[in-house]
N, C-alpha and C. Protein backbone atom coordinates (compact mmCIF):
# COMPACT_ATOMS: atom_id res chain seq x y z
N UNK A 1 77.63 97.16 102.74
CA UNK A 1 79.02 96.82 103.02
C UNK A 1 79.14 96.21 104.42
N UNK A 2 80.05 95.41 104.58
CA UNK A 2 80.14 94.60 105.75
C UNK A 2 81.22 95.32 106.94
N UNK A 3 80.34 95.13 107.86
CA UNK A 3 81.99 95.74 108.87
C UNK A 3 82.93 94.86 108.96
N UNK A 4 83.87 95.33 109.17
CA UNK A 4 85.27 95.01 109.24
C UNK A 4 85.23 94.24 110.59
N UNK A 5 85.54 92.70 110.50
CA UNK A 5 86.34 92.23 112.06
C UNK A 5 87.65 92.11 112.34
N UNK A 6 87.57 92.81 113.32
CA UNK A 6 88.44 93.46 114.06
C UNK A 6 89.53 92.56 114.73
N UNK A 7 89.34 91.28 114.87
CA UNK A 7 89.93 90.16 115.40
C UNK A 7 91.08 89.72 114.24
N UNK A 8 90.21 89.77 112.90
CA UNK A 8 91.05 89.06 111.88
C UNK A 8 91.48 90.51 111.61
N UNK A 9 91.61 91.80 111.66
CA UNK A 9 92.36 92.77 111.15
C UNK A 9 93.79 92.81 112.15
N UNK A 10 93.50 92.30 113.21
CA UNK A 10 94.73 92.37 113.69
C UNK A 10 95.57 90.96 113.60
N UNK A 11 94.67 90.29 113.44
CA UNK A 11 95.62 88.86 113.15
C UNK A 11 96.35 88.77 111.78
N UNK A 12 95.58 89.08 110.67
CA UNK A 12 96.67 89.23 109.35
C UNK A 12 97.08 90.69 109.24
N UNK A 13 98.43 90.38 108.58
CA UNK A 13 98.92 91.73 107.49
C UNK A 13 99.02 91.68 105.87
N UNK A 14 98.74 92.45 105.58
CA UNK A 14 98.50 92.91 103.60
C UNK A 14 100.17 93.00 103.49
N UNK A 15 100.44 92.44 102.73
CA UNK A 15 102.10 93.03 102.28
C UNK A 15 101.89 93.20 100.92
N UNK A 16 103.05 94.19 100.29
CA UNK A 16 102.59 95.19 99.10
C UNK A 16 102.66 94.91 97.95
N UNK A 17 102.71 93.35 97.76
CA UNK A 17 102.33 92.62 96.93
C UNK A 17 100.97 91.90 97.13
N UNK A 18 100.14 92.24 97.84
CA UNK A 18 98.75 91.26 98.38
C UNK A 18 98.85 90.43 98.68
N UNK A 19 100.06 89.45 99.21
CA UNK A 19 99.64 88.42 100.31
C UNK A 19 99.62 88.50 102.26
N UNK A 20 98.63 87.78 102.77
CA UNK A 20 98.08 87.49 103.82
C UNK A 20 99.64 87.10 104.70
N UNK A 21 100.24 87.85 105.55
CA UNK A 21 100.97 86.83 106.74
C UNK A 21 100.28 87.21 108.15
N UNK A 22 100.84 86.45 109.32
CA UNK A 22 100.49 86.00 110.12
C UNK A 22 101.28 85.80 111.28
N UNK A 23 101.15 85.76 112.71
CA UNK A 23 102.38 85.17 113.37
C UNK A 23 101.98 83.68 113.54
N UNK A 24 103.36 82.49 113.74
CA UNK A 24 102.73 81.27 114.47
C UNK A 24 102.48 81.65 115.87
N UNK A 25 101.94 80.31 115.96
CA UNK A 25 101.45 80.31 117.84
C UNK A 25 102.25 79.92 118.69
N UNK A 26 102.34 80.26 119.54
CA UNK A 26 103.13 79.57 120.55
C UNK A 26 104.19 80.25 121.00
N UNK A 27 104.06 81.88 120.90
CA UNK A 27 105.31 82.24 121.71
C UNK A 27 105.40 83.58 122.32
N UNK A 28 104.43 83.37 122.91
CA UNK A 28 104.18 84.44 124.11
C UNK A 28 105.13 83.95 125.51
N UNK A 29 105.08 82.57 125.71
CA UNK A 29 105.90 82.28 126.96
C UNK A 29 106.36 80.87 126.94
N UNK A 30 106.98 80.34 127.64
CA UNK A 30 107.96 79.22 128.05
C UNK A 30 108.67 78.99 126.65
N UNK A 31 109.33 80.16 126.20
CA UNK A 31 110.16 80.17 125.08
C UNK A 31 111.63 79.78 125.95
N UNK A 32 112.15 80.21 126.98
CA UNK A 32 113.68 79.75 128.07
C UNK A 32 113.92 78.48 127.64
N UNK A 33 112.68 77.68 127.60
CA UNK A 33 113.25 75.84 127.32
C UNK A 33 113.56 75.50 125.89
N UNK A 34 113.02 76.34 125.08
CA UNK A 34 112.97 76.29 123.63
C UNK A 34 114.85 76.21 123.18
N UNK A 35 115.54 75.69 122.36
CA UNK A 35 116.60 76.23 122.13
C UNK A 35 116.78 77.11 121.03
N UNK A 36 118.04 77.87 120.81
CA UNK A 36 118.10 78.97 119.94
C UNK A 36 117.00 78.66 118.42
N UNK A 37 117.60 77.73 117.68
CA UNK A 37 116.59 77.56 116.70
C UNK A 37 115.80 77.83 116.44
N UNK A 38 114.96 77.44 117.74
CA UNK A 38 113.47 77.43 117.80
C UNK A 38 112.95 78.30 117.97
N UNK A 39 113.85 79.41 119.34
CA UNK A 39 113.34 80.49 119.00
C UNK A 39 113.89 81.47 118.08
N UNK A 40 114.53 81.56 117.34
CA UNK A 40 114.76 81.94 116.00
C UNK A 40 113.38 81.89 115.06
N UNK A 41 113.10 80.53 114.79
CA UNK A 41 112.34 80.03 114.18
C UNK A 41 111.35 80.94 114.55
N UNK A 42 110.56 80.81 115.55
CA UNK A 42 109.22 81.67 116.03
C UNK A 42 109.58 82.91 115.68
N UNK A 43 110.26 83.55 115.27
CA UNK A 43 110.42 85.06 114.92
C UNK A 43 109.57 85.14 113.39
N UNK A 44 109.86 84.23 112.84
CA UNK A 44 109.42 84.64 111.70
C UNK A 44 107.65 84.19 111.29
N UNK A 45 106.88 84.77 110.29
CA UNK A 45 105.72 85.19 110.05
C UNK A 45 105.55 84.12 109.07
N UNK A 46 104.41 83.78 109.32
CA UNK A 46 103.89 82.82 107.88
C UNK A 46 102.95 83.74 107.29
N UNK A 47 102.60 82.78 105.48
CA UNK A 47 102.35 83.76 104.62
C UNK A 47 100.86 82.38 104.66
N UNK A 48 99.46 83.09 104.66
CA UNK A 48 98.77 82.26 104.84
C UNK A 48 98.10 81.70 103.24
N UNK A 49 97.83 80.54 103.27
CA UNK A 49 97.35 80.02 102.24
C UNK A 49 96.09 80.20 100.95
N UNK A 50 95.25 78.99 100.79
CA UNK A 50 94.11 79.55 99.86
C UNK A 50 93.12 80.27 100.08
N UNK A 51 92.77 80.14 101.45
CA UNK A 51 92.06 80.84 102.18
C UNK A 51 92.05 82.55 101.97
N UNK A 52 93.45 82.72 101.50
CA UNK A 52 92.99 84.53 101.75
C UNK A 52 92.22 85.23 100.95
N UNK A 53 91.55 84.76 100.07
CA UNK A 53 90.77 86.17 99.51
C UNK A 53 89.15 85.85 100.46
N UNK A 54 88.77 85.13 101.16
CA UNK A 54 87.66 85.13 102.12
C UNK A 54 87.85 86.15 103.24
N UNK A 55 89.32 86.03 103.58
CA UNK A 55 89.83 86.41 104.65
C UNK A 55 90.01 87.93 104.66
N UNK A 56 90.35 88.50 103.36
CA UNK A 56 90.49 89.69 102.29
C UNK A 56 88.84 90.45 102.52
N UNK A 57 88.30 89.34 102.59
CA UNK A 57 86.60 90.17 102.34
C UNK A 57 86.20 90.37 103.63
N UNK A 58 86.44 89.95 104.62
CA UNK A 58 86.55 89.92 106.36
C UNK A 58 86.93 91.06 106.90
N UNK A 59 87.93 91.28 106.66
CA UNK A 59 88.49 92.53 106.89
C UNK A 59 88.68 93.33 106.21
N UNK A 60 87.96 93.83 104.77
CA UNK A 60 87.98 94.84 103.80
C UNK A 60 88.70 95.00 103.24
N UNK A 61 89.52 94.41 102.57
CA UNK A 61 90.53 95.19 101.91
C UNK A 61 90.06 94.99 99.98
C-alpha cells in the first residue's frame, strides 16, 4: 500500500457524494484592490475534474 501524500490530502476534499474540490489560487493577499465580486467569487471552491480518481489513489481514499 502506498503512503498517503500529505500535500494533496490537504489540498483536496472528498464530499459525500465522491467528488474532489479544491480552493482557487490567489487569495491569501492583495484581495483590498479586488472588488466585491471578486472577492465573493474567491470564496467559493472548485470541484476538480478528470483527473480525480489518480488523485483518489494519492491520497487513499
Amino acid at each position: 500500500m502506498q503512503k498517503t501524500n500529505k500535500r494533496m490530502a490537504k489540498t483536496f476534499r472528498v464530499t459525500g457524494t465522491g467528488k474532489l474540490m479544491r480552493r482557487k489560487a490567489g487569495q491569501a493577499h492583495f484581495n483590498a484592490r479586488e472588488n466585491g465580486n471578486t472577492t465573493k467569487n474567491k470564496r467559493r471552491d472548485l470541484v476538480v475534474g478528470r483527473t480525480s480518481r489518480r488523485i483518489k489513489e494519492v491520497i487513499n481514499i
